[in-house]
Protein backbone atom coordinates (compact mmCIF):
# COMPACT_ATOMS: atom_id res chain seq x y z
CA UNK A 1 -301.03 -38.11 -19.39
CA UNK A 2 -300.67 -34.69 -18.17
CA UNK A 3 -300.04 -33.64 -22.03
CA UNK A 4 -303.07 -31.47 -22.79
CA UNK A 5 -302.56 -27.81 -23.29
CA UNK A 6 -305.08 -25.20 -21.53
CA UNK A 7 -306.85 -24.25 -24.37
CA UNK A 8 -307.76 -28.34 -24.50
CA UNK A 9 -308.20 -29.02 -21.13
CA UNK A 10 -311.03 -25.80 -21.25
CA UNK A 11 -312.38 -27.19 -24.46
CA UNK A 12 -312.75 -30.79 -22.79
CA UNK A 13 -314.67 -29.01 -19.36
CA UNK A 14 -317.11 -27.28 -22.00
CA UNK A 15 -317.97 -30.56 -23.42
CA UNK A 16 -317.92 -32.03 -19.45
CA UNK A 17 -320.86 -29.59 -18.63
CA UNK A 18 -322.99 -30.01 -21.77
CA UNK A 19 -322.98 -33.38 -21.40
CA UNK A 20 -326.64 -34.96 -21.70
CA UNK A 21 -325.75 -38.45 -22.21
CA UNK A 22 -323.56 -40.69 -19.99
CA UNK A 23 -321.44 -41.68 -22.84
CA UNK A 24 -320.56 -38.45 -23.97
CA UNK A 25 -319.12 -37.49 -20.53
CA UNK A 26 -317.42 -40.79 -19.88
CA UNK A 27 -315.55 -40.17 -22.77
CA UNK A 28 -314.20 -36.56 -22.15
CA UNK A 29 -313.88 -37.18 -18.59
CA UNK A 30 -311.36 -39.60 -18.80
CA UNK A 31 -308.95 -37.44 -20.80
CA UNK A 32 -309.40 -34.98 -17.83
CA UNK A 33 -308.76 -37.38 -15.35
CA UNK A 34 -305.78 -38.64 -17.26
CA UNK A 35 -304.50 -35.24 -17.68
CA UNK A 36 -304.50 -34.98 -13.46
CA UNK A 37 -302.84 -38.27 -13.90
CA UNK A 38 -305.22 -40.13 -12.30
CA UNK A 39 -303.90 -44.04 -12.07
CA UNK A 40 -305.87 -46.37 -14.71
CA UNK A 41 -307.63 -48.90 -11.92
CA UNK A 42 -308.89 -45.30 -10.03
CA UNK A 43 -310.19 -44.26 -13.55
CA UNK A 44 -311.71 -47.42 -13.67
CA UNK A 45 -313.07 -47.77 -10.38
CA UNK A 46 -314.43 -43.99 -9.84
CA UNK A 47 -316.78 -43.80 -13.73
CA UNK A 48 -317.17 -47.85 -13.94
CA UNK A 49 -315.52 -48.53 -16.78
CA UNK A 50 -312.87 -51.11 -17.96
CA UNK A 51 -308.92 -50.65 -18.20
CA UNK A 52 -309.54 -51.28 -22.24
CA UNK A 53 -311.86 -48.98 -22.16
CA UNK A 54 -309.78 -46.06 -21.50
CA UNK A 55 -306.49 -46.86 -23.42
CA UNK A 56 -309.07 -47.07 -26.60
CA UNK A 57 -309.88 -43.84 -25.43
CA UNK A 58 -306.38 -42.41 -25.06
CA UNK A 59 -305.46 -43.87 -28.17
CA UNK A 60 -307.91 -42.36 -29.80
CA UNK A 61 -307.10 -38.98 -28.23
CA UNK A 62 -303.73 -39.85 -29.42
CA UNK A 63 -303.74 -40.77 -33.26
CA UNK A 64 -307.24 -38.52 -33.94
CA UNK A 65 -306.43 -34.80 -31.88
CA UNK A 66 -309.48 -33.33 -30.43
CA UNK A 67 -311.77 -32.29 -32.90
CA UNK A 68 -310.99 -35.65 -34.11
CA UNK A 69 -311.96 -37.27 -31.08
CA UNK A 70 -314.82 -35.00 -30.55
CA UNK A 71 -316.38 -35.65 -33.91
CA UNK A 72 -316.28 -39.52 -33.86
CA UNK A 73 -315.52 -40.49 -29.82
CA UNK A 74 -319.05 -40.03 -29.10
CA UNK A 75 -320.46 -42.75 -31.42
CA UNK A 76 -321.78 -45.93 -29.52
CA UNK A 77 -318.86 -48.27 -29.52
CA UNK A 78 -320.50 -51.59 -31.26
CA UNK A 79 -317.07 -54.08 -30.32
CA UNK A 80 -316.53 -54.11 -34.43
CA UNK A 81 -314.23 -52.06 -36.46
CA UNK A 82 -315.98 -50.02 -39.82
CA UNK A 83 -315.93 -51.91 -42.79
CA UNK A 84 -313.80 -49.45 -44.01
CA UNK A 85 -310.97 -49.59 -40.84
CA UNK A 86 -311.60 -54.00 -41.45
CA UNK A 87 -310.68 -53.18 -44.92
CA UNK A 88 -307.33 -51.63 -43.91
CA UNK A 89 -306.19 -53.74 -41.18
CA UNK A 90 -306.76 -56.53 -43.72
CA UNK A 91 -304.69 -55.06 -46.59
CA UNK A 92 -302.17 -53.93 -43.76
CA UNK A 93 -301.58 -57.74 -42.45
CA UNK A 94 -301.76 -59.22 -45.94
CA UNK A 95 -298.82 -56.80 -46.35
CA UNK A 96 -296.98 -57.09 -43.63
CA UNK A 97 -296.59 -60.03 -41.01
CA UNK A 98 -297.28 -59.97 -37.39
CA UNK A 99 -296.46 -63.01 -35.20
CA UNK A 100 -298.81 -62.52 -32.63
CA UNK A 101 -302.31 -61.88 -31.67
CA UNK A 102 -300.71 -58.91 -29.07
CA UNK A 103 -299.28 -57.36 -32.08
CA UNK A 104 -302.13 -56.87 -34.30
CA UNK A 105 -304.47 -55.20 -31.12
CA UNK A 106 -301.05 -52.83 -30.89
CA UNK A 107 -301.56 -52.04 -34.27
CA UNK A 108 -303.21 -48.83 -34.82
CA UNK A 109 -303.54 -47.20 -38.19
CA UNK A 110 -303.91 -43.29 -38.49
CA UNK A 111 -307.73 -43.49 -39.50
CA UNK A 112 -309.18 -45.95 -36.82
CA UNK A 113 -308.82 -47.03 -33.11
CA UNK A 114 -308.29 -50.69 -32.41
CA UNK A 115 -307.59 -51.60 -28.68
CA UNK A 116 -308.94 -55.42 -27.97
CA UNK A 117 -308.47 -58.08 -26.26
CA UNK A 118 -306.37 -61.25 -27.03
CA UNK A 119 -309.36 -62.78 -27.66
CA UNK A 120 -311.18 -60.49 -28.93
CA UNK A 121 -309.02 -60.16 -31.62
CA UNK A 122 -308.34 -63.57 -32.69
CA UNK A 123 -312.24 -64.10 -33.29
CA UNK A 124 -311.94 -60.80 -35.88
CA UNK A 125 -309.06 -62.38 -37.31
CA UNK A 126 -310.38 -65.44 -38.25
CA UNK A 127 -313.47 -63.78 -39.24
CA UNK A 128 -311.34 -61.74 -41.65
CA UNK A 129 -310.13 -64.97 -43.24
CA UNK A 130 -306.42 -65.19 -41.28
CA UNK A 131 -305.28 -67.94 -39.88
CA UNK A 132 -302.13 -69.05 -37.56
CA UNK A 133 -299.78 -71.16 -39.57
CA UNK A 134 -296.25 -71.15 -40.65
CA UNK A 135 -294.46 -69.29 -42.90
CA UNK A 136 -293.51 -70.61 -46.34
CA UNK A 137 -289.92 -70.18 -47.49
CA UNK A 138 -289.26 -69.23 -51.35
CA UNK A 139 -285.77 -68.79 -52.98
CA UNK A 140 -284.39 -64.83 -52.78
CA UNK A 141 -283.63 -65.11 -56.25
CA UNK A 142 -286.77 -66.68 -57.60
CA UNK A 143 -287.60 -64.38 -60.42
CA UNK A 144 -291.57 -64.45 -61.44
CA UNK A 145 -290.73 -62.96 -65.03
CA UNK A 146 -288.80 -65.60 -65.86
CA UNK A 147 -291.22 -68.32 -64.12
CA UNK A 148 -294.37 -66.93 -66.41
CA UNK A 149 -292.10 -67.00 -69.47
CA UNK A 150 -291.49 -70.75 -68.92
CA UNK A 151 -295.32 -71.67 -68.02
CA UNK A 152 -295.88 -69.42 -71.39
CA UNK A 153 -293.54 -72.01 -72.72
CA UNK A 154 -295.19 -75.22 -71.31
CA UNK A 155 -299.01 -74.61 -72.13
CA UNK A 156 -299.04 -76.01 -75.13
CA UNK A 157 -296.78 -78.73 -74.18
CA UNK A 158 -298.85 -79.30 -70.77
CA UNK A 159 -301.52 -78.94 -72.72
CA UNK A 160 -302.76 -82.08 -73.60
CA UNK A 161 -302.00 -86.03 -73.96
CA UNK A 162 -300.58 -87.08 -76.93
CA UNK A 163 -299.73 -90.13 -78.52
CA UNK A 164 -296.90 -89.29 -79.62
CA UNK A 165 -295.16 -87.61 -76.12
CA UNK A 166 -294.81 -88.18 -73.04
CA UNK A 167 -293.86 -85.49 -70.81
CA UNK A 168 -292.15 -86.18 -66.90
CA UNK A 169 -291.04 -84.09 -64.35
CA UNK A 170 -287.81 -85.19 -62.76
CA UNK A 171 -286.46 -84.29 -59.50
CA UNK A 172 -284.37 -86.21 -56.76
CA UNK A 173 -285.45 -86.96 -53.13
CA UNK A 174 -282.90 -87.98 -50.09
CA UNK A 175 -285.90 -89.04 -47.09
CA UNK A 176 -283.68 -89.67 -44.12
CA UNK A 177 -284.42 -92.10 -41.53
CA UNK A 178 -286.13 -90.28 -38.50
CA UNK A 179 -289.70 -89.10 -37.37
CA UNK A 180 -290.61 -85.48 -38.69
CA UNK A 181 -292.65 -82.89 -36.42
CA UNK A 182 -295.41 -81.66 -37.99
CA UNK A 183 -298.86 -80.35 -37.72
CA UNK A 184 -301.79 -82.53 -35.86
CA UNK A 185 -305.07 -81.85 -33.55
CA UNK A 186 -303.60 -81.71 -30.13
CA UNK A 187 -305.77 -81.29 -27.07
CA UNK A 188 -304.82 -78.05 -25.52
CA UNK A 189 -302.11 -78.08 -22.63
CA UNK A 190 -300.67 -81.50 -23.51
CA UNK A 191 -297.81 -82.83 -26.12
CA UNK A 192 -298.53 -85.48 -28.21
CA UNK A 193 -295.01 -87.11 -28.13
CA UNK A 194 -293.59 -89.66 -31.00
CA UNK A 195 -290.56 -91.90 -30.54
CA UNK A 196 -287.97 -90.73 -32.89
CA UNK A 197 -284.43 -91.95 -33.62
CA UNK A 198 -280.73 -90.36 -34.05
CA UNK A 199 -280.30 -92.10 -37.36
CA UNK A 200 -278.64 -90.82 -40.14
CA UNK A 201 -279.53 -92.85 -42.70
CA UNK A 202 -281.26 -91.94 -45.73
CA UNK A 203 -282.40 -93.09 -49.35
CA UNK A 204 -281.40 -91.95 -52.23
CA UNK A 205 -283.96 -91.82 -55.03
CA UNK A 206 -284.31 -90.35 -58.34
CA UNK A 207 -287.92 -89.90 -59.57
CA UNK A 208 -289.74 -88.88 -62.72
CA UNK A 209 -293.65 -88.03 -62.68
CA UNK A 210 -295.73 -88.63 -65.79
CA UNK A 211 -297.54 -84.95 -65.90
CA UNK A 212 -300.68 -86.51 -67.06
CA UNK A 213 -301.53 -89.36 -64.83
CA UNK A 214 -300.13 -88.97 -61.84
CA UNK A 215 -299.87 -92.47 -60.45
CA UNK A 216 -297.19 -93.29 -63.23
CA UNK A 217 -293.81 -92.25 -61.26
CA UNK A 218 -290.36 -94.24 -62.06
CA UNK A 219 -288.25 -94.24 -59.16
CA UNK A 220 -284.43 -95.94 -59.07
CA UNK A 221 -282.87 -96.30 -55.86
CA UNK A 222 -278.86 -95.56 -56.06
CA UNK A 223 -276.18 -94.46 -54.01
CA UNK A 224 -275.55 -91.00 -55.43
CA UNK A 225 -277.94 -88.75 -57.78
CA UNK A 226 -275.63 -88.26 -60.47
CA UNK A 227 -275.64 -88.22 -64.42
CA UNK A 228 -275.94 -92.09 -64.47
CA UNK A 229 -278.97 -92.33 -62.46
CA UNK A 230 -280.64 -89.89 -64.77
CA UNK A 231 -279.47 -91.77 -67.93
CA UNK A 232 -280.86 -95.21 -65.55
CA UNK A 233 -283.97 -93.63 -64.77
CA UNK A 234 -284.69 -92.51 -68.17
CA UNK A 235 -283.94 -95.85 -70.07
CA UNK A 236 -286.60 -97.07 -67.76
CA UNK A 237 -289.31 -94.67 -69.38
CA UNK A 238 -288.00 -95.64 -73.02
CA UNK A 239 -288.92 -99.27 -72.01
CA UNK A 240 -292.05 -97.96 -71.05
CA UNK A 241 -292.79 -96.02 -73.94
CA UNK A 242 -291.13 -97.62 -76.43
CA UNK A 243 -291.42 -95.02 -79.83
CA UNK A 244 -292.20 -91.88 -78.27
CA UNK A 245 -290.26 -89.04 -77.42
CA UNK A 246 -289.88 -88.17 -74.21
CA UNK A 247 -289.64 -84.90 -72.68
CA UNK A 248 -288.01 -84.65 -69.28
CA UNK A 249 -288.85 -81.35 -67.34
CA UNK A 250 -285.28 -80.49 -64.82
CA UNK A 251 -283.96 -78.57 -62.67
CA UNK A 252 -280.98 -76.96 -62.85
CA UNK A 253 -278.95 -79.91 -60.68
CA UNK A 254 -274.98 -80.06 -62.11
CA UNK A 255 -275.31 -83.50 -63.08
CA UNK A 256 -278.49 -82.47 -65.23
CA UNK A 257 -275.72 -80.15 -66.90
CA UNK A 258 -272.75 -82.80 -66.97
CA UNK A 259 -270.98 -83.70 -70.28
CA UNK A 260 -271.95 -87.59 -69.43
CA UNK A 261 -274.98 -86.80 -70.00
CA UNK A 262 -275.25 -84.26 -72.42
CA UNK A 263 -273.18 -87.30 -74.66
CA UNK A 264 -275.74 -89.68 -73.83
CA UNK A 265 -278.79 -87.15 -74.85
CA UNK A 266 -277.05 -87.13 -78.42
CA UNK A 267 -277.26 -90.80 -79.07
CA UNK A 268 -280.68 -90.52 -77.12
CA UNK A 269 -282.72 -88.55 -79.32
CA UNK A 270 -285.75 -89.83 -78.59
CA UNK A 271 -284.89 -88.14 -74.74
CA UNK A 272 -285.78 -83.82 -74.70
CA UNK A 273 -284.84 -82.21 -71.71
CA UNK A 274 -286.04 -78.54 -70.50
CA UNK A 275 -284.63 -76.99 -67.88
CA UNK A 276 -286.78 -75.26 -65.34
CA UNK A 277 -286.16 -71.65 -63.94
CA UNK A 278 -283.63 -71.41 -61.74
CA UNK A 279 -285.12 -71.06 -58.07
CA UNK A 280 -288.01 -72.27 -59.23
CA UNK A 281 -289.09 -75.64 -57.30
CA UNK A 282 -292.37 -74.41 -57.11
CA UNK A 283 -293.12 -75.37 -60.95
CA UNK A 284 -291.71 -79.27 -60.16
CA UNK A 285 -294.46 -80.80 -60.54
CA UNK A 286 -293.12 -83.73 -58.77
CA UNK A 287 -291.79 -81.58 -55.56
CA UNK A 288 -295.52 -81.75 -54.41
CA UNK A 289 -295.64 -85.79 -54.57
CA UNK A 290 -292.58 -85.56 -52.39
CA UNK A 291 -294.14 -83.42 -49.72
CA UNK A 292 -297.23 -85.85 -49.86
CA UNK A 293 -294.78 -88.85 -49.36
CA UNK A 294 -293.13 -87.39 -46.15
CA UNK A 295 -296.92 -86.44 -44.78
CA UNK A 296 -298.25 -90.17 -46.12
CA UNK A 297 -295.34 -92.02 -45.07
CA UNK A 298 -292.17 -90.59 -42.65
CA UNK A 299 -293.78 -87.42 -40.68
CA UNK A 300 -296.24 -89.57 -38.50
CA UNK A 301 -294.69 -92.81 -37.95
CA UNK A 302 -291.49 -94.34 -36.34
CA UNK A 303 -289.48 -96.96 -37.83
CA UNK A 304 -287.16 -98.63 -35.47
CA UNK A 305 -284.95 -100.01 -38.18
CA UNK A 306 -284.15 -98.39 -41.42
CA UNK A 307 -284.65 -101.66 -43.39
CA UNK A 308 -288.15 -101.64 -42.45
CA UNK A 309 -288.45 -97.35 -42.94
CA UNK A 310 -287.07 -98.22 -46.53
CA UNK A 311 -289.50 -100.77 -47.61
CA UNK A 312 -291.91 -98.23 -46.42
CA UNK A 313 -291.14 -95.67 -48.56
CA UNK A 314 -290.55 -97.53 -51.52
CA UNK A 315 -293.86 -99.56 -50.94
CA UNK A 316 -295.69 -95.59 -51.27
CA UNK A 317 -294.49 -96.41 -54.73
CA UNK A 318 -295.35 -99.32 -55.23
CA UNK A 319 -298.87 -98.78 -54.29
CA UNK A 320 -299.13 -95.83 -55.43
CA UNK A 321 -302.66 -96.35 -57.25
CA UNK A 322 -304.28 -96.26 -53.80
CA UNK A 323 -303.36 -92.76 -53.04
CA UNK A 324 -304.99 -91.64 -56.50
CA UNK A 325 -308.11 -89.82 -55.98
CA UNK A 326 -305.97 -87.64 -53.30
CA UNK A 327 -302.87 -86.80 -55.79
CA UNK A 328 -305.38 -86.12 -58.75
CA UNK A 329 -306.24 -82.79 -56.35
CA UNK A 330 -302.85 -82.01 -55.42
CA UNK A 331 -300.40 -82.78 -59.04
CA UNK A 332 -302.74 -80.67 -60.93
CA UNK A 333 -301.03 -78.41 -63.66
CA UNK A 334 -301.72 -75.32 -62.58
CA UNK A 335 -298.69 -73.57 -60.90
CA UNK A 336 -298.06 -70.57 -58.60
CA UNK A 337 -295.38 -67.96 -59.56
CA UNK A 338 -293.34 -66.82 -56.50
CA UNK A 339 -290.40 -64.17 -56.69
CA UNK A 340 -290.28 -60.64 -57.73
């Protein structure tokens, strides 16, 4: 270390020779023996101590000064931060992300001391509520104004059941042919390995959700997602619900957009369409039934032939009444806002 000035290192001696309790002159000794740059494992070995031991302590010395260090090194150290210094190293990672466990013992804010183990500090994370997952992408440009603007919108409409509406949320979905990685319970040290293919393949589906029973989905299977699926898919609900006007909840896709349809709309009154946000998938209602069909269906299983990976997916929709009491929890109304 070799950084402490004499009026310090005479200051640090003082507190050497008053020492009463072994603690106390642990702690001020190892500054001094740091100062005569002493190596760590000699430090270690000569007052019986661990290596963490004294970086906590020259850390301390470090971020605190030393009346700092004088007025709180001598407290018993208990292997648990304050509540207070807790407090702040959770608001600091709920703030800002770390990728590793290395990074948050690193971390040392100006009012506490933190040097821990690996270990050590992935038991105080997860006691803190954190957990080790992946990051979730959102759109740069979502904007939340305009997202609670549209829910403001939509209560009333999302409201409640009537007789006289029906209200879907349309989106398309292009599941390609091929196993998915994804998330499992893996014993430690060993891959759990799944046949997967180099196809290219996909389907090609354009879906509706009814927003208030969510095992009512129309799905048409075409070769492109364009105007005339929509104005396909949507005949299909006015069959359904013959006399009622139906309001069909989009995105901001060009062919939702395209003068086909917009002509079509006109003769079509029974057929409303609002447009969602733009950068805004996260109020699709029907965006969550696709994740649940890749997790259900394509991320866990291998289909050698796409024939058979097709009747697959479009037997999810067939049975759909079986996955019920699971998408009654997920395809609830109630929608986060993401953005700025």
């Amino acid at each position: 270390m070799n950084l402490l000035d004499a009026t310090t290192v005479k200051r640090l001696k003082l507190e050497q020779r008053k020492a009463k309790d072994r603690r106390v002159y642990i702690k001020v000794t190892v500054l001094l023996m740091l100062h005569k740059d002493y190596a760590i494992e000699d430090i270690v070995e000569i007052l019986g101590i661990d290596e963490s031991t004294v970086y906590r302590y020259r850390q301390a010395f470090w971020s605190l000064g030393l009346e700092g260090y004088l007025s709180t090194a001598f407290l018993p150290y208990t292997g648990r931060l304050s509540d207070a210094a807790e407090a702040l190293l959770k608001e600091e990672l709920r703030t800002n992300l770390y990728i590793s466990s290395q990074e948050v013992s690193d971390y040392t804010p100006p009012t506490f001391v933190f040097q821990e183990s690996n270990p050590a500090v992935v038991k105080l994370l997860n006691r803190l509520g954190f957990s080790y997952k992946k990051t979730k992408s959102v759109p740069s440009k979502a904007c939340a104004e305009e997202q609670e603007a549209f829910l403001e919108q939509m209560k009333e409409i999302l409201a409640q059941k009537t007789d006289a509406e029906v209200v879907y949320f349309n989106d398309a979905v292009h599941p390609q042919h091929n196993t998915r990685a994804d998330y499992g319970w893996i014993y430690q040290g060993e891959d759990f390995e799944m046949p997967a293919n180099s196809s290219r393949y996909r389907l090609n589906l354009n879906g509706a959700l009814n927003a208030h029973d969510v095992t009512e989905v129309e799905i048409v299977e075409v070769e492109r997602v364009n105007a005339q699926a929509c104005i396909e898919l949507w005949t299909k609900q006015a069959l359904k619900h013959p006399g009622k006007t139906i309001i069909n909840i989009c995105d901001n896709a060009a062919y939702y957009h395209s003068k086909v349809l917009k002509n079509w709309l006109e003769q079509d009154p029974w057929c409303k369409v609002i447009y969602l946000p733009p950068y805004a998938p996260n109020l699709n209602l029907i965006e969550r039934l696709w994740k649940y069909l890749r997790k259900t269906v394509i991320s866990y299983y291998y289909y050698e032939h796409f024939e058979e990976f097709r009747r697959a997916v479009l037997g999810f929709f067939k049975n759909i009444k079986e996955h019920k009491a699971a998408l009654e929890k997920l395809l609830t109304l109630k929608f986060h806002v993401i953005g700025v």
